[in-house]
Protein backbone atom coordinates (compact mmCIF):
# COMPACT_ATOMS: atom_id res chain seq x y z
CA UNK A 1 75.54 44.07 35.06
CA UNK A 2 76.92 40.83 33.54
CA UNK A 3 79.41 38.82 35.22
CA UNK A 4 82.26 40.34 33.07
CA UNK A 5 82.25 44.13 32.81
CA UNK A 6 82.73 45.81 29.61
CA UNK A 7 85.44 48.51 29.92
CA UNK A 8 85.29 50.80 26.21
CA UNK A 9 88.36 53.34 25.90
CA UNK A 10 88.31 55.96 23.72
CA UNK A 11 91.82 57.51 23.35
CA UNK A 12 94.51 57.30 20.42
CA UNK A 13 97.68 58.07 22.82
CA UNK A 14 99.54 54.90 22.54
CA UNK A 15 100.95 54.94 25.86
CA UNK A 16 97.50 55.67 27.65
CA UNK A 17 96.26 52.65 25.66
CA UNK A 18 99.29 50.28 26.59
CA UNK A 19 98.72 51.21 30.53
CA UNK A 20 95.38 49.96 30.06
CA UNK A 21 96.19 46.88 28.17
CA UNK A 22 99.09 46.34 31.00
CA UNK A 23 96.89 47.01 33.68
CA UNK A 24 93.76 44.79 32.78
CA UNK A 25 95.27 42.08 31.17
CA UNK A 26 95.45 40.07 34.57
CA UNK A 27 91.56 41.60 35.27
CA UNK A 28 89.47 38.97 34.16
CA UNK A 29 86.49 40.69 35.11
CA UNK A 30 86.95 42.93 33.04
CA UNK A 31 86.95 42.79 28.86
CA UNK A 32 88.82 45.80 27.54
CA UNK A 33 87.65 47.35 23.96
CA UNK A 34 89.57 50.45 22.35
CA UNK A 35 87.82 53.09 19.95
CA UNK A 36 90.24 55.47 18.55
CA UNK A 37 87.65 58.06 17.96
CA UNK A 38 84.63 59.45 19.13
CA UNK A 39 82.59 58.64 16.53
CA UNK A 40 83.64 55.13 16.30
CA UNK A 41 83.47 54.92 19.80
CA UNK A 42 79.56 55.84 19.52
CA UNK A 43 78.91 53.13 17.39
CA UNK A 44 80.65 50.90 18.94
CA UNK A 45 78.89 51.84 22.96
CA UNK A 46 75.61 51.42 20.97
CA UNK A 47 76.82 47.77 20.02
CA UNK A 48 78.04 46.47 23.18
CA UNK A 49 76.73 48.95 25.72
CA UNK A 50 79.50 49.11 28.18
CA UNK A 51 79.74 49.19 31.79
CA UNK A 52 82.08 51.74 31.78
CA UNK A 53 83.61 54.50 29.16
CA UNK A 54 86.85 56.32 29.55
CA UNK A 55 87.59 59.15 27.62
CA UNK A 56 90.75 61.35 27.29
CA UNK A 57 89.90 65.17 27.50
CA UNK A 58 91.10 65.92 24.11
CA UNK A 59 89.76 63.30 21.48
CA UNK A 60 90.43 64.12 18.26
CA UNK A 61 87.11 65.18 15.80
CA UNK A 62 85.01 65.65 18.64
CA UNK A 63 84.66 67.79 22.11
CA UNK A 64 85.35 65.63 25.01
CA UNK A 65 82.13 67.07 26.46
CA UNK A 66 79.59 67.00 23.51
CA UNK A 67 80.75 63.30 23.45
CA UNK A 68 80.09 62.33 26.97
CA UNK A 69 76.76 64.38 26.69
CA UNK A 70 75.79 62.37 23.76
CA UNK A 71 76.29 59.35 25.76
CA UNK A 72 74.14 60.16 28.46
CA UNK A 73 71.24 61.30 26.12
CA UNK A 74 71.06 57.88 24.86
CA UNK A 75 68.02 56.05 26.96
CA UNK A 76 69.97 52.76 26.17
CA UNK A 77 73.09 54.05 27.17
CA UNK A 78 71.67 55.95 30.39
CA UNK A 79 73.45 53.93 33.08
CA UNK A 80 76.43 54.24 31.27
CA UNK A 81 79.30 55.33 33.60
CA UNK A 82 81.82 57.69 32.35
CA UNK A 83 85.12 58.56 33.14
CA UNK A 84 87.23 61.74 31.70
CA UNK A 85 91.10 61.58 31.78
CA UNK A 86 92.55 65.27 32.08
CA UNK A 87 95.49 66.88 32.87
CA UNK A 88 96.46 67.21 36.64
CA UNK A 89 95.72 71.08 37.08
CA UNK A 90 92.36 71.52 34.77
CA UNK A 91 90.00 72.45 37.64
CA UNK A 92 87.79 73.89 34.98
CA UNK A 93 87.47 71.14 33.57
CA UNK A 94 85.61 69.37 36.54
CA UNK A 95 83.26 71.75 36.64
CA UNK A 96 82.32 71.61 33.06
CA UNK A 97 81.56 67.74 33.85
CA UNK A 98 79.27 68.18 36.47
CA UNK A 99 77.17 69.38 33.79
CA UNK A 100 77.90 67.11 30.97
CA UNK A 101 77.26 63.80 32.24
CA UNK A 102 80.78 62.96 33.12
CA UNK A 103 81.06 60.71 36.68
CA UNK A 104 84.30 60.58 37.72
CA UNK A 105 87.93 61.73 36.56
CA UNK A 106 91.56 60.32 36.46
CA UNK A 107 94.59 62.73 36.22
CA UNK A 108 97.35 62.76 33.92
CA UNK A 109 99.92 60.63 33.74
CA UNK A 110 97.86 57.67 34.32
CA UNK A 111 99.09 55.56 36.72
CA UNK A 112 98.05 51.57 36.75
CA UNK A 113 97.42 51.81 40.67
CA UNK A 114 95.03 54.64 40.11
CA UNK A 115 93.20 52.88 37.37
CA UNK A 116 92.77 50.11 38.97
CA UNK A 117 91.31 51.67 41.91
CA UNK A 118 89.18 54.10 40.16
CA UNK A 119 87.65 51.13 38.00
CA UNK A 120 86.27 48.64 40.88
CA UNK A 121 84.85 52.00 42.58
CA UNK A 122 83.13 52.49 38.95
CA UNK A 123 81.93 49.35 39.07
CA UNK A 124 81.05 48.95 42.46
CA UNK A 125 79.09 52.11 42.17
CA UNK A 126 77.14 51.06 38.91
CA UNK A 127 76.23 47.84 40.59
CA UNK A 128 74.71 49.43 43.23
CA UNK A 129 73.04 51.60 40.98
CA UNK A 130 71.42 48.79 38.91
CA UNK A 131 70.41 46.78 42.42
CA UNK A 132 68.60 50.26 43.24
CA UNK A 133 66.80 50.77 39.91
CA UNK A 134 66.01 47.40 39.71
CA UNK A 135 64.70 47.51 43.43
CA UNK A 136 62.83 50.66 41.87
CA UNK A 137 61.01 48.40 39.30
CA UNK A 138 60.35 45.80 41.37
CA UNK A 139 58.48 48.48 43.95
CA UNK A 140 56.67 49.98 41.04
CA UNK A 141 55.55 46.68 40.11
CA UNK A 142 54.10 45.88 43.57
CA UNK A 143 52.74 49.26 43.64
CA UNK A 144 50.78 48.89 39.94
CA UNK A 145 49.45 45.33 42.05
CA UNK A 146 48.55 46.51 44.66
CA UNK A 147 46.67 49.75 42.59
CA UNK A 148 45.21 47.01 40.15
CA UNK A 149 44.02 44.61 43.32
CA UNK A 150 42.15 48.10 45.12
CA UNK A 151 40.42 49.21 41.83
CA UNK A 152 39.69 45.58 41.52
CA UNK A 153 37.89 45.68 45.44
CA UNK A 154 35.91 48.81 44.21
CA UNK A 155 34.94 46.81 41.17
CA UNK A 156 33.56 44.39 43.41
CA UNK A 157 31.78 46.62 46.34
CA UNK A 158 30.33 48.70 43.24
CA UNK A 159 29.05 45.36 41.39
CA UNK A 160 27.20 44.38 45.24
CA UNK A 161 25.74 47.56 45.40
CA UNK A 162 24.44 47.62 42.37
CA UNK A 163 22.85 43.76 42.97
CA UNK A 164 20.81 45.39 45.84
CA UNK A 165 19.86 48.42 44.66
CA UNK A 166 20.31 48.47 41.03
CA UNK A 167 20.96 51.77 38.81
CA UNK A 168 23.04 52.92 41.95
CA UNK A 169 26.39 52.15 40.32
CA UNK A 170 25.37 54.60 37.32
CA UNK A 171 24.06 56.97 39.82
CA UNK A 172 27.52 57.18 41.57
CA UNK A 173 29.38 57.76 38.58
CA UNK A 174 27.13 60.38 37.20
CA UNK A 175 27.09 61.93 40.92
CA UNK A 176 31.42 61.76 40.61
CA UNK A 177 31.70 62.82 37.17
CA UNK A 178 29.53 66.29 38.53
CA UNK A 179 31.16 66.85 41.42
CA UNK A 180 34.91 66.38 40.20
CA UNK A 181 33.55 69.67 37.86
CA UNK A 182 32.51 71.39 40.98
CA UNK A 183 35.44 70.90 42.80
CA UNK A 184 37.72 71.63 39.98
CA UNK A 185 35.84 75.30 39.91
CA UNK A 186 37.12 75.49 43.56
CA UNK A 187 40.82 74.63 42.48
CA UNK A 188 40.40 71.03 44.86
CA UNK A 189 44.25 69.79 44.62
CA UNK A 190 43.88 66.68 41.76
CA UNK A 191 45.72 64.49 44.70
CA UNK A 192 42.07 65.34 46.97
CA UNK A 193 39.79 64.21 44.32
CA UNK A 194 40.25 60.36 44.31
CA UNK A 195 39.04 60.06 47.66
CA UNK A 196 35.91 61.92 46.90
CA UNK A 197 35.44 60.09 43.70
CA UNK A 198 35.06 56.65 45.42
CA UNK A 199 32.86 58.35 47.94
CA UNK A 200 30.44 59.54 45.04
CA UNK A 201 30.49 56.68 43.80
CA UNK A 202 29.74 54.21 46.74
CA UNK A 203 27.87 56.88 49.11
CA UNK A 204 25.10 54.41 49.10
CA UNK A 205 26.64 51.45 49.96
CA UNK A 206 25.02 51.69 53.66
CA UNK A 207 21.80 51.03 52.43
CA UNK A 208 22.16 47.63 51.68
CA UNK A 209 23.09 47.22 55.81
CA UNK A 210 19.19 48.29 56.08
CA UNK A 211 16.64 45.70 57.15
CA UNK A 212 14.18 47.71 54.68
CA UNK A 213 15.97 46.86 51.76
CA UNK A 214 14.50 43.41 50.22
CA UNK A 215 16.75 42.17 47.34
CA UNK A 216 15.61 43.61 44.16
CA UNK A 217 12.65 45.51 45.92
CA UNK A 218 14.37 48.86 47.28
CA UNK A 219 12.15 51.12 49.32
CA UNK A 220 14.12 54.60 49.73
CA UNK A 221 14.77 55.64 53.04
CA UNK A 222 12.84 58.99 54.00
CA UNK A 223 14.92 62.26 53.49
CA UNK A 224 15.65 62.59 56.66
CA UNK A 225 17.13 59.33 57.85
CA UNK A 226 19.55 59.89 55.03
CA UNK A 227 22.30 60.15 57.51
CA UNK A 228 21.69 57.30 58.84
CA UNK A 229 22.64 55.27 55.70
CA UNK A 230 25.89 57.03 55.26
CA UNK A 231 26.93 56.34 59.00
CA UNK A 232 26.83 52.34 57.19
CA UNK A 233 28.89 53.75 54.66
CA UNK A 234 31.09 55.31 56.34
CA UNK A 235 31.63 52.45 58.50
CA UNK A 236 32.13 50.11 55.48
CA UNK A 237 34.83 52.51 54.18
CA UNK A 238 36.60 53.08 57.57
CA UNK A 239 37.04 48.92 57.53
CA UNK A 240 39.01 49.10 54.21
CA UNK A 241 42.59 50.48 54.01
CA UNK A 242 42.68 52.95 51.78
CA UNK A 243 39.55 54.65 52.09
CA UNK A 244 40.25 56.03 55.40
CA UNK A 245 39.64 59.39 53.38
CA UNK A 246 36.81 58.27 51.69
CA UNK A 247 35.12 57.72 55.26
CA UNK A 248 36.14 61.04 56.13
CA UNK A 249 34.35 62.74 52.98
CA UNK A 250 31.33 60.48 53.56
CA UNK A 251 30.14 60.30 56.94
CA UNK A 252 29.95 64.19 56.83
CA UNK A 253 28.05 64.81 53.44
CA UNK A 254 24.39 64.87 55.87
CA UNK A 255 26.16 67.86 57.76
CA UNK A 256 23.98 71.11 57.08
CA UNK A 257 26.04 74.52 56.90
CA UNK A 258 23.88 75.92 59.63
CA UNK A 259 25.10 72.90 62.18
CA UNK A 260 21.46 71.37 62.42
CA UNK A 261 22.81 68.25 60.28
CA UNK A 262 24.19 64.56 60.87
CA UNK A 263 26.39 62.76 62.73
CA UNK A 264 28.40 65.54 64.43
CA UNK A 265 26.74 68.89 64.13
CA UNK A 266 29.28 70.33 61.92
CA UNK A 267 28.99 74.44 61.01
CA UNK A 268 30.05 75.83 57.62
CA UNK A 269 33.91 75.66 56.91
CA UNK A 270 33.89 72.53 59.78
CA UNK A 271 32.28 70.43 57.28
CA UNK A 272 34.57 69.29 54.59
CA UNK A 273 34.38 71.25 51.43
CA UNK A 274 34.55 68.08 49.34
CA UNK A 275 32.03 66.40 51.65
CA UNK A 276 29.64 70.04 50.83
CA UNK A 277 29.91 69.06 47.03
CA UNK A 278 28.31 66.07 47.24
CA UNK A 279 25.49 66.84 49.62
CA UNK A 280 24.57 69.42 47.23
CA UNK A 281 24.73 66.83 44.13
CA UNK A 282 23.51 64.07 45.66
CA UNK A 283 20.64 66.18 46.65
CA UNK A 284 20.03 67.19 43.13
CA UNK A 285 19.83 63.82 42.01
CA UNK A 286 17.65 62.85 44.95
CA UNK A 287 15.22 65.72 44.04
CA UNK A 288 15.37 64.72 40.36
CA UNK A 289 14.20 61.27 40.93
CA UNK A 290 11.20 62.05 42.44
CA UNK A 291 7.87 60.80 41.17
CA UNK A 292 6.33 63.93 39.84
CA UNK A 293 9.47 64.04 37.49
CA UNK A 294 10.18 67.86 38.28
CA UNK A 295 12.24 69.89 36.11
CA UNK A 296 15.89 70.87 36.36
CA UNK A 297 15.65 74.29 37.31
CA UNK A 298 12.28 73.25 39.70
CA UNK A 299 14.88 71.20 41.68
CA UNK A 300 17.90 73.78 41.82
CA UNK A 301 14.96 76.62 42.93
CA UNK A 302 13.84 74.61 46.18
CA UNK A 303 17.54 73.55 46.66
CA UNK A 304 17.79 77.60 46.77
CA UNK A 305 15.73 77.64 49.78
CA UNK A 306 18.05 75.89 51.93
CA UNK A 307 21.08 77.79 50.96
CA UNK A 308 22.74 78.89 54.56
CA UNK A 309 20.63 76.12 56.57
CA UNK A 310 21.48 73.20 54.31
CA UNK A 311 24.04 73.76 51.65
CA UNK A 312 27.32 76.48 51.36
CA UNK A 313 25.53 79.20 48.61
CA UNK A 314 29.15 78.83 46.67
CA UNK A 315 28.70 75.21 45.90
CA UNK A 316 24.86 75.76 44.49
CA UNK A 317 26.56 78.82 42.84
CA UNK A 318 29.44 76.37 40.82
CA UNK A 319 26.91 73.57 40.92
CA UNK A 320 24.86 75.97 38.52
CA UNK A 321 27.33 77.25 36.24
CA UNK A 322 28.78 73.80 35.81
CA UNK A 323 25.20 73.17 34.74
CA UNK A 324 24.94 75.73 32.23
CA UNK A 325 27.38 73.89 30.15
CA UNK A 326 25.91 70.41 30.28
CA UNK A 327 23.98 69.02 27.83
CA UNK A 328 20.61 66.83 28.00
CA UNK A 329 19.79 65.93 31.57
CA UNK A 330 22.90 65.09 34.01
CA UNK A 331 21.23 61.93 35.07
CA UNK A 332 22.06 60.36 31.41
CA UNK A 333 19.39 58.72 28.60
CA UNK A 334 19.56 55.69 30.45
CA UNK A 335 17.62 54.82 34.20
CA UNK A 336 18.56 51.69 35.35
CA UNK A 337 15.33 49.93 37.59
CA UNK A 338 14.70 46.83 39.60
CA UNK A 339 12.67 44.60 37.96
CA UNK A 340 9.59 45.08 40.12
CA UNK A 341 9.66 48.74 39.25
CA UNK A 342 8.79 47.96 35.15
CA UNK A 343 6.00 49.17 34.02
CA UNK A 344 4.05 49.21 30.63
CA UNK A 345 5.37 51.55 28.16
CA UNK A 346 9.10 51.97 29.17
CA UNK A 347 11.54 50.80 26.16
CA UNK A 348 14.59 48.83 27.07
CA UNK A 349 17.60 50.58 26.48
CA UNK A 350 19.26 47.26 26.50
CA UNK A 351 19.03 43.72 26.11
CA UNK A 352 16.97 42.10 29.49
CA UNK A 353 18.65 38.95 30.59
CA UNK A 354 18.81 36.90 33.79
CA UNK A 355 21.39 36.30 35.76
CA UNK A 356 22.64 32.86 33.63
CA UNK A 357 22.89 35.29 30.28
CA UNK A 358 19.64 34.00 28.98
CA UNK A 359 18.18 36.98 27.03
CA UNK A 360 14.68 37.85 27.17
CA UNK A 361 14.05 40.59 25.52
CA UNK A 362 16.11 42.94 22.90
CA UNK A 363 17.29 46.57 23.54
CA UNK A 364 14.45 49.11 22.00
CA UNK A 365 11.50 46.54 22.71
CA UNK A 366 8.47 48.44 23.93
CA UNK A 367 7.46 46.64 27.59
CA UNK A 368 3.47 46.04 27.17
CA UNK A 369 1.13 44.36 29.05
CA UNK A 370 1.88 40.57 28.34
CA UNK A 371 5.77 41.08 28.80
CA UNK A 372 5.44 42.74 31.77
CA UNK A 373 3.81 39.47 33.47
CA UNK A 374 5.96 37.47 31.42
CA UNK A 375 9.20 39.24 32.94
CA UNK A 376 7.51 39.36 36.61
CA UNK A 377 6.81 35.09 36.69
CA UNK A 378 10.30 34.87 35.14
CA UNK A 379 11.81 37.12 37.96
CA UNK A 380 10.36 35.38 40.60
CA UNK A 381 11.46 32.00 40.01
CA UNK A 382 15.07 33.51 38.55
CA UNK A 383 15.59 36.79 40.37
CA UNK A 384 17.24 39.55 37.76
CA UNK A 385 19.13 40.90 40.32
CA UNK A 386 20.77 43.96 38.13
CA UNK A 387 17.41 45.33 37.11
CA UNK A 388 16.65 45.98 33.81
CA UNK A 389 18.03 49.60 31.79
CA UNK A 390 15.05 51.59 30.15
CA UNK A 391 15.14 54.51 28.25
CA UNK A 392 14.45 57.54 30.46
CA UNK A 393 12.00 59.41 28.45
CA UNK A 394 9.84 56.71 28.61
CA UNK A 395 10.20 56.34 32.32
């Protein structure tokens, strides 16, 4: 609110209007503009957009109530406050108000006193109203900065996992993007699924903790030390605030339904439902990306075989319909691969570059042979940390 306080009255009765004039003329907070109709008066609110409108009940051309309505509808006119001058007895008529946007009342005959008080209440009240919606912006401000510096950190732990073990930032997303389908068939509330987004996404960032794990030369743990890698995930995520739940959903997705799984033993509905979901995925990927390149519905037959000692039958059961309606393989055209892992025959899905931007070889080139060597000397004395992307039929 500016330092002097725009007062607009809309009434024709000239004795109402000379007990305002009276009564403000010594207010010099307060700048005092008369409309002598409603429609005038809406022009003229859209003009200066007052601190404060008074209104007599009966207005000439124009329903006291449709006016003060219109008023409020107004986004530019929202914080408007609005005052309704009736006649001492109309009860009615303060009900009707409640409904029409109308804030406070004064009662006929107007009395200077009155006015006076009811305006620096008004005002008072509108003041605090702005310092509230104003403390409002400035808390959705640091909210959208502090939303925009965590999606930022995710950037960033995504980008490091995908230095060590590259393709694994693709793999997480594909992994999400499946099991936010899943869990959606389960009717998972949309305020669970963040936290199990981030921990599809980053479920392998404990691998990088692993000794095993040269840069750019990744040599998957066995199966069955899986859990061992997500107990360094889960350890990353319980360090960060914010992904308290994340930890949660990751550190039990190596729990089998039959209680024979990692860390804690878990059986059936113990182990987080979301946490279920991604076992089952993650498996499917896992079993996709083996080297004798099995088919789809190879993978989902064996995974059958461990329903009720390794996964919950309903997930494989959603997992497969969901399935049904995807086209081309869930994994994507694309594989990303370290370097090392090249080999002739594979066609770059895009440009290869080093680390410094200098490209070395264009998108659809075919590797052969002489590249390939080319590529290896050039990776050992400038490591291409992100791998290169190939096209996965001719992986």
């Amino acid at each position: 609110m500016s330092e002097q306080a725009t007062l607009l009255l809309v009434d024709r009765d000239p004795a109402h209007v000379d007990t305002f004039r009276r009564t403000l003329e010594l207010e010099r907070r307060v700048r005092l503009v008369i409309s002598l109709n409603p429609v005038e008066a809406i022009r003229t609110a859209h003009d200066l957009r007052p601190d404060l409108i008074v209104v007599t009940h009966d207005i000439p051309g124009m329903n006291a109530f449709s006016f003060c309505q219109q008023i409020k509808q107004d986004p530019a006119l929202a914080g408007t406050m609005i005052v309704l001058t009736i006649p001492h007895n109309a009860t009615e008529m303060r009900f009707a108000g409640l409904t029409h946007g109308v804030d406070e009342y004064l009662l006929h005959p107007i009395e200077p006193a009155e006015v006076l008080t009811k305006l620096h209440s008004m005002l008072r009240m509108k003041e605090v109203n702005e310092q509230l919606q104003a403390d409002k912006r400035e808390l959705e401000e640091l909210h959208e900065h502090l939303r925009s510096s965590f999606d930022q950190m995710l950037q960033l732990l995504t980008h490091i996992l995908d230095m060590r073990l590259p393709g694994a930032g693709d793999r997480g997303k594909r992994i999400a993007e499946l099991s936010m389908q899943v869990a959606g068939r389960f009717g998972v509330p949309e305020t669970h699924l963040r936290d199990m987004e981030i921990a599809a996404r980053l479920h392998e960032l404990g691998r990088i903790l692993s000794n095993e794990h040269e840069r750019g030369n990744v040599t998957p743990l066995r199966p069955s030390d899986d859990w061992q890698y997500i107990l360094g995930t889960r350890a990353i995520f319980a360090k960060v605030e914010g992904l308290e739940g994340a930890a949660e959903i990751a550190g039990s997705i190596y729990e089998n339904w039959d209680g024979t799984g990692h860390p804690d033993h878990f059986v059936q509905g113990q182990i987080p439902l979301r946490s279920r979901i991604l076992r089952t995925i993650i498996d499917l990927f896992s079993g996709l990306g083996a080297p004798a390149k099995p088919e789809m519905d190879e993978v989902l037959e064996e995974m059958q075989n461990y329903v009720g000692t390794r996964y919950d039958a309903m997930v494989l059961v959603h997992l497969r319909s969901v399935l049904r309606g995807e086209a081309g393989d869930v994994r994507g055209d694309r594989l990303v691969v370290p370097v090392t892992e090249l080999k002739v025959g594979m066609v770059l899905a895009d440009d290869l570059c080093t680390d410094s931007g200098i490209k070395l070889l264009a998108r659809n080139t075919r590797i052969s042979a002489e590249t390939l060597e080319t590529i290896r000397r050039r990776h050992s004395l400038e490591p291409i940390v992100q791998g290169a992307t190939v096209q996965r039929k001719s992986a």
